[in-house]
PDB file of N, CA and C in Angstrom:
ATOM      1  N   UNK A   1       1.748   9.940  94.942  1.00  0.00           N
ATOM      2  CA  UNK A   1       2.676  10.854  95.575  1.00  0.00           C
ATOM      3  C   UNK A   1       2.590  10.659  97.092  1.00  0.00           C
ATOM      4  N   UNK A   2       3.671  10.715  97.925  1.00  0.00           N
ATOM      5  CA  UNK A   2       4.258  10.297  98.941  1.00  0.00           C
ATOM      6  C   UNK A   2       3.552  11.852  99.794  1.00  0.00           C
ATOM      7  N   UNK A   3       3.672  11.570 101.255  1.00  0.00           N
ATOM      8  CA  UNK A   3       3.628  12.952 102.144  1.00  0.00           C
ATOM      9  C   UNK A   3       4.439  13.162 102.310  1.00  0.00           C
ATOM     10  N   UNK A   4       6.041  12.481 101.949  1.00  0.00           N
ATOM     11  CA  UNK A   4       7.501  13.636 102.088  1.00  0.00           C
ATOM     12  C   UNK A   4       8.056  13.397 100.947  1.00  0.00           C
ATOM     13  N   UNK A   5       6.847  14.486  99.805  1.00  0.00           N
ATOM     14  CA  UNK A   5       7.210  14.703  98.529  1.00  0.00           C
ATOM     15  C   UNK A   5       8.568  15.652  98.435  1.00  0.00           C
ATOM     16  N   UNK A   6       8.495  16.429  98.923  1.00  0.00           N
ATOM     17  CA  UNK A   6       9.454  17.712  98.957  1.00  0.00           C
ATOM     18  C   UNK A   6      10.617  17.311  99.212  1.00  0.00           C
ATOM     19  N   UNK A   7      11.040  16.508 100.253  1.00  0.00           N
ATOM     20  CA  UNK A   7      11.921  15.972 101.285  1.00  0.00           C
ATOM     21  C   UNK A   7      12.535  15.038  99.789  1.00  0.00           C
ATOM     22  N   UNK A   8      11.576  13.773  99.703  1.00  0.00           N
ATOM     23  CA  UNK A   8      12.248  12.805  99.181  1.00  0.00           C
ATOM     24  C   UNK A   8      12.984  13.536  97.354  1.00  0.00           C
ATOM     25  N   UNK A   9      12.533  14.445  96.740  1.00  0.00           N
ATOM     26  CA  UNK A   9      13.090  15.220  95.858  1.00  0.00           C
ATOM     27  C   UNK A   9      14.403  16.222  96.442  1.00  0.00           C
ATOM     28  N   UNK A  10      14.434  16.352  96.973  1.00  0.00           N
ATOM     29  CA  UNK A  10      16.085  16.974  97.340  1.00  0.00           C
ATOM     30  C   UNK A  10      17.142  15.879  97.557  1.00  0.00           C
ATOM     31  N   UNK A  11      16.438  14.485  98.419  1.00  0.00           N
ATOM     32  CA  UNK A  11      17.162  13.525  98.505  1.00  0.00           C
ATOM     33  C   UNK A  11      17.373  13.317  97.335  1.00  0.00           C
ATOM     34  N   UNK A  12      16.869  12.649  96.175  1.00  0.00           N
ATOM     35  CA  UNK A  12      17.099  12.428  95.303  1.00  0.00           C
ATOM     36  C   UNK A  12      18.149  13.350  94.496  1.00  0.00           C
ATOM     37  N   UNK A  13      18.150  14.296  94.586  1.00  0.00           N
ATOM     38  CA  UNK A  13      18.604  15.176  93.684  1.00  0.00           C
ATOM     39  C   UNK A  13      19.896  15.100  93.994  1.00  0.00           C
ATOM     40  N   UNK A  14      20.218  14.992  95.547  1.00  0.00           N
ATOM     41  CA  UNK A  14      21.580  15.069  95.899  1.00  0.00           C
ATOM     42  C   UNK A  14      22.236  13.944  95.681  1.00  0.00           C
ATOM     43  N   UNK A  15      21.126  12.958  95.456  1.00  0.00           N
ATOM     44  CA  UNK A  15      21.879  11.379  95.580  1.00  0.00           C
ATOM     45  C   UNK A  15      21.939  11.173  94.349  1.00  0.00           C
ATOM     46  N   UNK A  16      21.472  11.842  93.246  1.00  0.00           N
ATOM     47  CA  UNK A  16      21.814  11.613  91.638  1.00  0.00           C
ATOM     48  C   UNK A  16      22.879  12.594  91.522  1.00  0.00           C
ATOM     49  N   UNK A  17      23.256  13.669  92.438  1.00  0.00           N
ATOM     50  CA  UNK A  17      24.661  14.163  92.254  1.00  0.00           C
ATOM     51  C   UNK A  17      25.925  12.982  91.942  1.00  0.00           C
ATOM     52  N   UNK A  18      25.577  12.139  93.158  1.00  0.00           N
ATOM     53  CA  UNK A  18      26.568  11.446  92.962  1.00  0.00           C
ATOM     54  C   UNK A  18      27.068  10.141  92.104  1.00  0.00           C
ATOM     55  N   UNK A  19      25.597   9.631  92.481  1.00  0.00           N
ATOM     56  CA  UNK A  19      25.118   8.173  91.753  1.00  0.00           C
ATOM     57  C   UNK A  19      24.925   8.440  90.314  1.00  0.00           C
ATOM     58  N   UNK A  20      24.522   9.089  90.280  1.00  0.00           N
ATOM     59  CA  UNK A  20      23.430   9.372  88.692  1.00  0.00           C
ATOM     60  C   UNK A  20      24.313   9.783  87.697  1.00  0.00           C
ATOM     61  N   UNK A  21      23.594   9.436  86.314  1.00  0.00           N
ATOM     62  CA  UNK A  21      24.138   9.619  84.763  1.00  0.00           C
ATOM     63  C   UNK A  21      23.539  10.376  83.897  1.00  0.00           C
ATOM     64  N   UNK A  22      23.849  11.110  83.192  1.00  0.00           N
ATOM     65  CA  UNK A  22      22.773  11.781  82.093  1.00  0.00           C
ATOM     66  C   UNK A  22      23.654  11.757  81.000  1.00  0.00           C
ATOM     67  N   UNK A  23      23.158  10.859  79.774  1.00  0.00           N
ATOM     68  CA  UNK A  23      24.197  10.871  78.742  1.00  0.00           C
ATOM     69  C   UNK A  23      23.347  11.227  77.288  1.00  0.00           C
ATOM     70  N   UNK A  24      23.951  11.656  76.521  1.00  0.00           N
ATOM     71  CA  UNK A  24      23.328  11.555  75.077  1.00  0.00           C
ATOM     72  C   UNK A  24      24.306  11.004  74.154  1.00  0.00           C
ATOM     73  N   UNK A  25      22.985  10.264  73.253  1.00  0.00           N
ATOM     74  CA  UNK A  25      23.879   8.879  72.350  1.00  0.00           C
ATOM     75  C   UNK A  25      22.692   8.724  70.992  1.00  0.00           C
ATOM     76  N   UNK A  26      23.741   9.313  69.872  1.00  0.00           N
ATOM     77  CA  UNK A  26      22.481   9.211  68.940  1.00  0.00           C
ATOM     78  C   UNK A  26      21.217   9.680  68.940  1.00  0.00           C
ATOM     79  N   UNK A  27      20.932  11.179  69.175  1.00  0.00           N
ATOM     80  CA  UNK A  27      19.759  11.479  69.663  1.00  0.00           C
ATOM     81  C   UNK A  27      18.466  11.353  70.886  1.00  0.00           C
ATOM     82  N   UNK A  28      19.599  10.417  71.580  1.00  0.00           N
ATOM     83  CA  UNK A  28      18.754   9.479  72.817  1.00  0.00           C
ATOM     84  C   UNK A  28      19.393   9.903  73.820  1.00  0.00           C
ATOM     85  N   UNK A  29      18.390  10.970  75.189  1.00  0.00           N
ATOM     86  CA  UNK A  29      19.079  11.240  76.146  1.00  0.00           C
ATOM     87  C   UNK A  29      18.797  10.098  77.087  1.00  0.00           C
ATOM     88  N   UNK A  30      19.651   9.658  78.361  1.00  0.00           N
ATOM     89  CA  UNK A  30      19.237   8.801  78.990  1.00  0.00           C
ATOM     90  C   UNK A  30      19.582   9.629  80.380  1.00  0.00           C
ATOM     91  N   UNK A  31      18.913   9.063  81.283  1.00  0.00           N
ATOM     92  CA  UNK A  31      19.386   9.353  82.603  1.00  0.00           C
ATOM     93  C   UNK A  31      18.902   7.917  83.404  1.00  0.00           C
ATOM     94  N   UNK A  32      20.481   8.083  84.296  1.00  0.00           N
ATOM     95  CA  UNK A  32      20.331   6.761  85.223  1.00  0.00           C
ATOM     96  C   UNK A  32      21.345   6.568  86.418  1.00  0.00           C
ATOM     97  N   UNK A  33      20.578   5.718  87.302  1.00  0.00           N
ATOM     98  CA  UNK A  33      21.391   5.655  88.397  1.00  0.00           C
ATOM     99  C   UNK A  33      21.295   4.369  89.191  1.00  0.00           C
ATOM    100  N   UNK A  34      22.395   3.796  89.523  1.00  0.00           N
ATOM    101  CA  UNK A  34      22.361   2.092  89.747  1.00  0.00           C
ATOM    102  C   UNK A  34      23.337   2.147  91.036  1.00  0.00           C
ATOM    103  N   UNK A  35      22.805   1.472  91.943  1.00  0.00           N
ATOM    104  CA  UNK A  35      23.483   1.077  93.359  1.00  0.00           C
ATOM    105  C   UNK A  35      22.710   0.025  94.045  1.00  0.00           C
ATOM    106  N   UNK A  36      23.131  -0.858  95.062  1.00  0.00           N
ATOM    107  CA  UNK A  36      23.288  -2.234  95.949  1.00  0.00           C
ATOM    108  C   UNK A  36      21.757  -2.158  96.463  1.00  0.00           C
ATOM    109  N   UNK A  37      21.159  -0.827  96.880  1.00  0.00           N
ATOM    110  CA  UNK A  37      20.350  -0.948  98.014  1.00  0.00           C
ATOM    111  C   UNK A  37      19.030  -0.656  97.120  1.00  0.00           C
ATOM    112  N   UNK A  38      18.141  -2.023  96.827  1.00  0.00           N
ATOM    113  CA  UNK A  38      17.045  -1.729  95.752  1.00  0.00           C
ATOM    114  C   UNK A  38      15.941  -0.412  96.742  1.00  0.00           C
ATOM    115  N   UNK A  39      16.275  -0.671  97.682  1.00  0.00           N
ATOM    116  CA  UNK A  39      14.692   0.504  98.328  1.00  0.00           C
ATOM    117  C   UNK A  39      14.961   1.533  97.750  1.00  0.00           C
ATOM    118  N   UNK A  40      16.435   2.350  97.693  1.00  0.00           N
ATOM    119  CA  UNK A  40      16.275   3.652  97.181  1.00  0.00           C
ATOM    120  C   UNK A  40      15.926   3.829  95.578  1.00  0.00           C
ATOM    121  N   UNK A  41      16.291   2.866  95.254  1.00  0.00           N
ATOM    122  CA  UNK A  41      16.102   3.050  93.505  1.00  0.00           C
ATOM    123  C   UNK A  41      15.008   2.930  93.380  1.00  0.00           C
ATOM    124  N   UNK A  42      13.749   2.157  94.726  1.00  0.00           N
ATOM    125  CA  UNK A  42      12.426   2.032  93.737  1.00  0.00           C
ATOM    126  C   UNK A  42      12.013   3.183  94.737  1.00  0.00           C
ATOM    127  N   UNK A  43      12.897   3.743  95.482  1.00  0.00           N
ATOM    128  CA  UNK A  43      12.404   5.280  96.123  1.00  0.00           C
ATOM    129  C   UNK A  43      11.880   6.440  94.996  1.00  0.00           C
ATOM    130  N   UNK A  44      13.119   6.340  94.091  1.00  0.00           N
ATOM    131  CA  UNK A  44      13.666   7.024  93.042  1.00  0.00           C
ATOM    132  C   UNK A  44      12.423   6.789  92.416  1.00  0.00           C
ATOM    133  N   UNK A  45      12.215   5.457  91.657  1.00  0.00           N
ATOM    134  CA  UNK A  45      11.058   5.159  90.741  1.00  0.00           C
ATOM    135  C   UNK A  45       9.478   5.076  90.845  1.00  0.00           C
ATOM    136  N   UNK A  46       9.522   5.505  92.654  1.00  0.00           N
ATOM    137  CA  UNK A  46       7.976   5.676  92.810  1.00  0.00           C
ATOM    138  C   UNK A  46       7.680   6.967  93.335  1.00  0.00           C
ATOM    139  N   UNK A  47       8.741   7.877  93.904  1.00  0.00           N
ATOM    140  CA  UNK A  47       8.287   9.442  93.457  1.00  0.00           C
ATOM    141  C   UNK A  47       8.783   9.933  92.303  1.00  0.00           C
ATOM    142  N   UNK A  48       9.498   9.524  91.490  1.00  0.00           N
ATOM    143  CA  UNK A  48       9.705  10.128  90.398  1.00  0.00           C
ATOM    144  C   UNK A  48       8.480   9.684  88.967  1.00  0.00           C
ATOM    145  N   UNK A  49       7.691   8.607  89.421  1.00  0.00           N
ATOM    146  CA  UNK A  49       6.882   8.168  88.614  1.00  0.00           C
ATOM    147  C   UNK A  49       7.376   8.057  87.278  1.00  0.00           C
ATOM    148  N   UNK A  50       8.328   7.971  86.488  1.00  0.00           N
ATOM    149  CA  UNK A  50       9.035   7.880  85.460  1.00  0.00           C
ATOM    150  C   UNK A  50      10.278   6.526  85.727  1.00  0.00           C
ATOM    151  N   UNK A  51       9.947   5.587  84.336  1.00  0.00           N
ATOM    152  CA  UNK A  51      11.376   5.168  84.278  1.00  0.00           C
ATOM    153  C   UNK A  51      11.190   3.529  84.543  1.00  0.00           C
ATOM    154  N   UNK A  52      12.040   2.985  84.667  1.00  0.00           N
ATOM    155  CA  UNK A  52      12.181   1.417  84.747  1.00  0.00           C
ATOM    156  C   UNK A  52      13.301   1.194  86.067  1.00  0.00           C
ATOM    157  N   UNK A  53      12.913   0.073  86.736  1.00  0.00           N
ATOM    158  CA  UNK A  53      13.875  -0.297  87.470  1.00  0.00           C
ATOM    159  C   UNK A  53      14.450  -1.698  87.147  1.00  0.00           C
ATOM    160  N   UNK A  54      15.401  -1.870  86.773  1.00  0.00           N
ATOM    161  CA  UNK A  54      15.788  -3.444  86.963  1.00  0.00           C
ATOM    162  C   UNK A  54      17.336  -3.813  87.172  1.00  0.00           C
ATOM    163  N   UNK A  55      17.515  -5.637  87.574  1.00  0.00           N
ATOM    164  CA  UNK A  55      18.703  -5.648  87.866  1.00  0.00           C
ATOM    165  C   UNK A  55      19.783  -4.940  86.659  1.00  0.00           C
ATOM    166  N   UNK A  56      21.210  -4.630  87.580  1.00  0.00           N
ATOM    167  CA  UNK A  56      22.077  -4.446  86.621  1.00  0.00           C
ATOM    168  C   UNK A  56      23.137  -5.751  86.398  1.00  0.00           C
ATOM    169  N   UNK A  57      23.702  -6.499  85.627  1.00  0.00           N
ATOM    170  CA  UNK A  57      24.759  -6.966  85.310  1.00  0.00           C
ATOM    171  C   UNK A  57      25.949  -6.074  86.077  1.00  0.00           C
ATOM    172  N   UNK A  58      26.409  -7.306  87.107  1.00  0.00           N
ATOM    173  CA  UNK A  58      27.230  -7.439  88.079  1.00  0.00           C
ATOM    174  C   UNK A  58      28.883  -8.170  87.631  1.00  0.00           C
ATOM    175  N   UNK A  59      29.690  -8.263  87.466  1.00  0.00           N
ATOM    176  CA  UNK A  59      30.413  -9.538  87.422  1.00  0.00           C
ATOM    177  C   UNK A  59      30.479 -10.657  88.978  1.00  0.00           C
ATOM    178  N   UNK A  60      30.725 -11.656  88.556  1.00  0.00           N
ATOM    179  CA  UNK A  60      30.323 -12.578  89.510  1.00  0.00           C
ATOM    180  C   UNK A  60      31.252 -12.609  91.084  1.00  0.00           C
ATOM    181  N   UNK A  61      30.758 -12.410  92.462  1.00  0.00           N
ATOM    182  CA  UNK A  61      31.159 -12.249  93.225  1.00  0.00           C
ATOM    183  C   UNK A  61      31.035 -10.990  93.955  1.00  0.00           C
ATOM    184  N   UNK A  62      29.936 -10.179  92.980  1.00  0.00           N
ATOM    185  CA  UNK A  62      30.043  -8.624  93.439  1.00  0.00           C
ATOM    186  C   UNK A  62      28.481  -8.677  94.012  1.00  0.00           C
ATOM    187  N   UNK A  63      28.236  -7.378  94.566  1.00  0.00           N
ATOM    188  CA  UNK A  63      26.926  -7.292  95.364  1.00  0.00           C
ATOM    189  C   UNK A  63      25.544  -7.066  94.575  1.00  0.00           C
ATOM    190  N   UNK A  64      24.776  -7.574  94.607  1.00  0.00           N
ATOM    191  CA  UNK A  64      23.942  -7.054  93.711  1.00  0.00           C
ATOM    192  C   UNK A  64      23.525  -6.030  93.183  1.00  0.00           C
ATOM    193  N   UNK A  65      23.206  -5.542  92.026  1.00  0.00           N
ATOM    194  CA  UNK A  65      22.798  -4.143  92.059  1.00  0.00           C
ATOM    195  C   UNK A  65      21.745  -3.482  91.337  1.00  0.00           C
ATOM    196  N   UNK A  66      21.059  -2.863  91.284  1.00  0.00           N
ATOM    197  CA  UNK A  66      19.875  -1.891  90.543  1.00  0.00           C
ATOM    198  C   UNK A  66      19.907  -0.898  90.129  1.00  0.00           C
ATOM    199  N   UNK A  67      19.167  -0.871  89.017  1.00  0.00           N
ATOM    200  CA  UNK A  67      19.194   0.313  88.360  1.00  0.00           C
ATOM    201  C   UNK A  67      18.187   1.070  87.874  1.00  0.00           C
ATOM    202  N   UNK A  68      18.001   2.349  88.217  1.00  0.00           N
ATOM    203  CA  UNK A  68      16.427   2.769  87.520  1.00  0.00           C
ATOM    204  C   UNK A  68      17.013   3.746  86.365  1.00  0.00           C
ATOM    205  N   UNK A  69      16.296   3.684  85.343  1.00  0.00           N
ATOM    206  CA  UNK A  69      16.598   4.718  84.187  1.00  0.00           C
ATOM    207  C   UNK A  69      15.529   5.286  83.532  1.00  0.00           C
ATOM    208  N   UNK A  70      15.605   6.138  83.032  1.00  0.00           N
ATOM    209  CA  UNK A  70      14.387   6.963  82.037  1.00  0.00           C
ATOM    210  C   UNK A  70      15.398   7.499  81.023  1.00  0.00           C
ATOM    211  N   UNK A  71      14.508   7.812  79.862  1.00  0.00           N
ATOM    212  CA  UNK A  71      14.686   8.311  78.676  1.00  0.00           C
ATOM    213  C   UNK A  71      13.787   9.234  78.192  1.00  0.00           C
ATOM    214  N   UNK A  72      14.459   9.717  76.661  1.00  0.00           N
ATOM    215  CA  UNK A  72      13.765  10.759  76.100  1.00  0.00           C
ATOM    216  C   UNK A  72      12.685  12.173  77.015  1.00  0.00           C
ATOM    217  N   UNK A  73      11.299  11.852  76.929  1.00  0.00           N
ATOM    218  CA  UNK A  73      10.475  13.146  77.743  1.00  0.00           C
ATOM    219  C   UNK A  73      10.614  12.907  79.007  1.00  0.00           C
ATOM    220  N   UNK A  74      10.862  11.739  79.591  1.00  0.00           N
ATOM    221  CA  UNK A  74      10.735  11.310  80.487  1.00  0.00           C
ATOM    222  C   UNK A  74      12.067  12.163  81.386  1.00  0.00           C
ATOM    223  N   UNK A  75      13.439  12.287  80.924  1.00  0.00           N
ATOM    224  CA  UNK A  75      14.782  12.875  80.995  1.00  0.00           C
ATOM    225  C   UNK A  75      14.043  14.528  81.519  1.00  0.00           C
ATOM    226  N   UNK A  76      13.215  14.643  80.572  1.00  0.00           N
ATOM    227  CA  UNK A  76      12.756  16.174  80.761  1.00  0.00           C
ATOM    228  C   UNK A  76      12.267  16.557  81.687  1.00  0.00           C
ATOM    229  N   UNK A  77      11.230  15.696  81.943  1.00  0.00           N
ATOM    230  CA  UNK A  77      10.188  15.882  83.445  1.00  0.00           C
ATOM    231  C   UNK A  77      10.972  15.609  84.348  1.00  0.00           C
ATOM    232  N   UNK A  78      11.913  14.911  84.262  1.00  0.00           N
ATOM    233  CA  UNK A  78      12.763  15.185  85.585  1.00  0.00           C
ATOM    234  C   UNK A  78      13.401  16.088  86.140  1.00  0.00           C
ATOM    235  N   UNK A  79      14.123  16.528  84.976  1.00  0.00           N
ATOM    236  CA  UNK A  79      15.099  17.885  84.851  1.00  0.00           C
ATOM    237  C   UNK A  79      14.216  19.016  85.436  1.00  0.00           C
ATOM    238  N   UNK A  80      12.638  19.221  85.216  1.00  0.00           N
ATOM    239  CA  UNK A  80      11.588  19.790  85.146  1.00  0.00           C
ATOM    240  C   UNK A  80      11.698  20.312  86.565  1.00  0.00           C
TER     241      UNK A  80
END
């Protein structure tokens, strides 16, 4: 845990307002959020301590992009 724990959780929160997904599919909740600039996503994935980061499938000519996601309990402790 970071010393602008507090800080970097509101960021987040506001920036999964916009960015972010929460879907359910077959009993499987997911939550996720994918954009260009990998620092914030592994922002996302190293105070949120939950979840995977990796590239997303782009079509060709577009900017790169990332994605961090969590599932199942993991969905919870976030929500938490």
């Amino acid at each position: 845990m970071n010393n602008n724990y507090k800080l970097d959780i509101s960021y987040i929160a506001g920036l999964f307002d916009v960015k972010g997904t929460i879907s359910h599919r077959k009993k499987v909740w997911k939550m996720e959020m994918s954009m260009a600039d990998r620092n914030v996503i592994e922002l996302v994935h190293e105070t949120l301590m939950v979840g995977t980061v990796k590239p997303k499938k782009v079509p060709t000519g577009m900017k790169p992009q990332w994605r961090w996601r969590c599932t199942f309990r993991d969905c919870l402790q976030v929500c938490k």
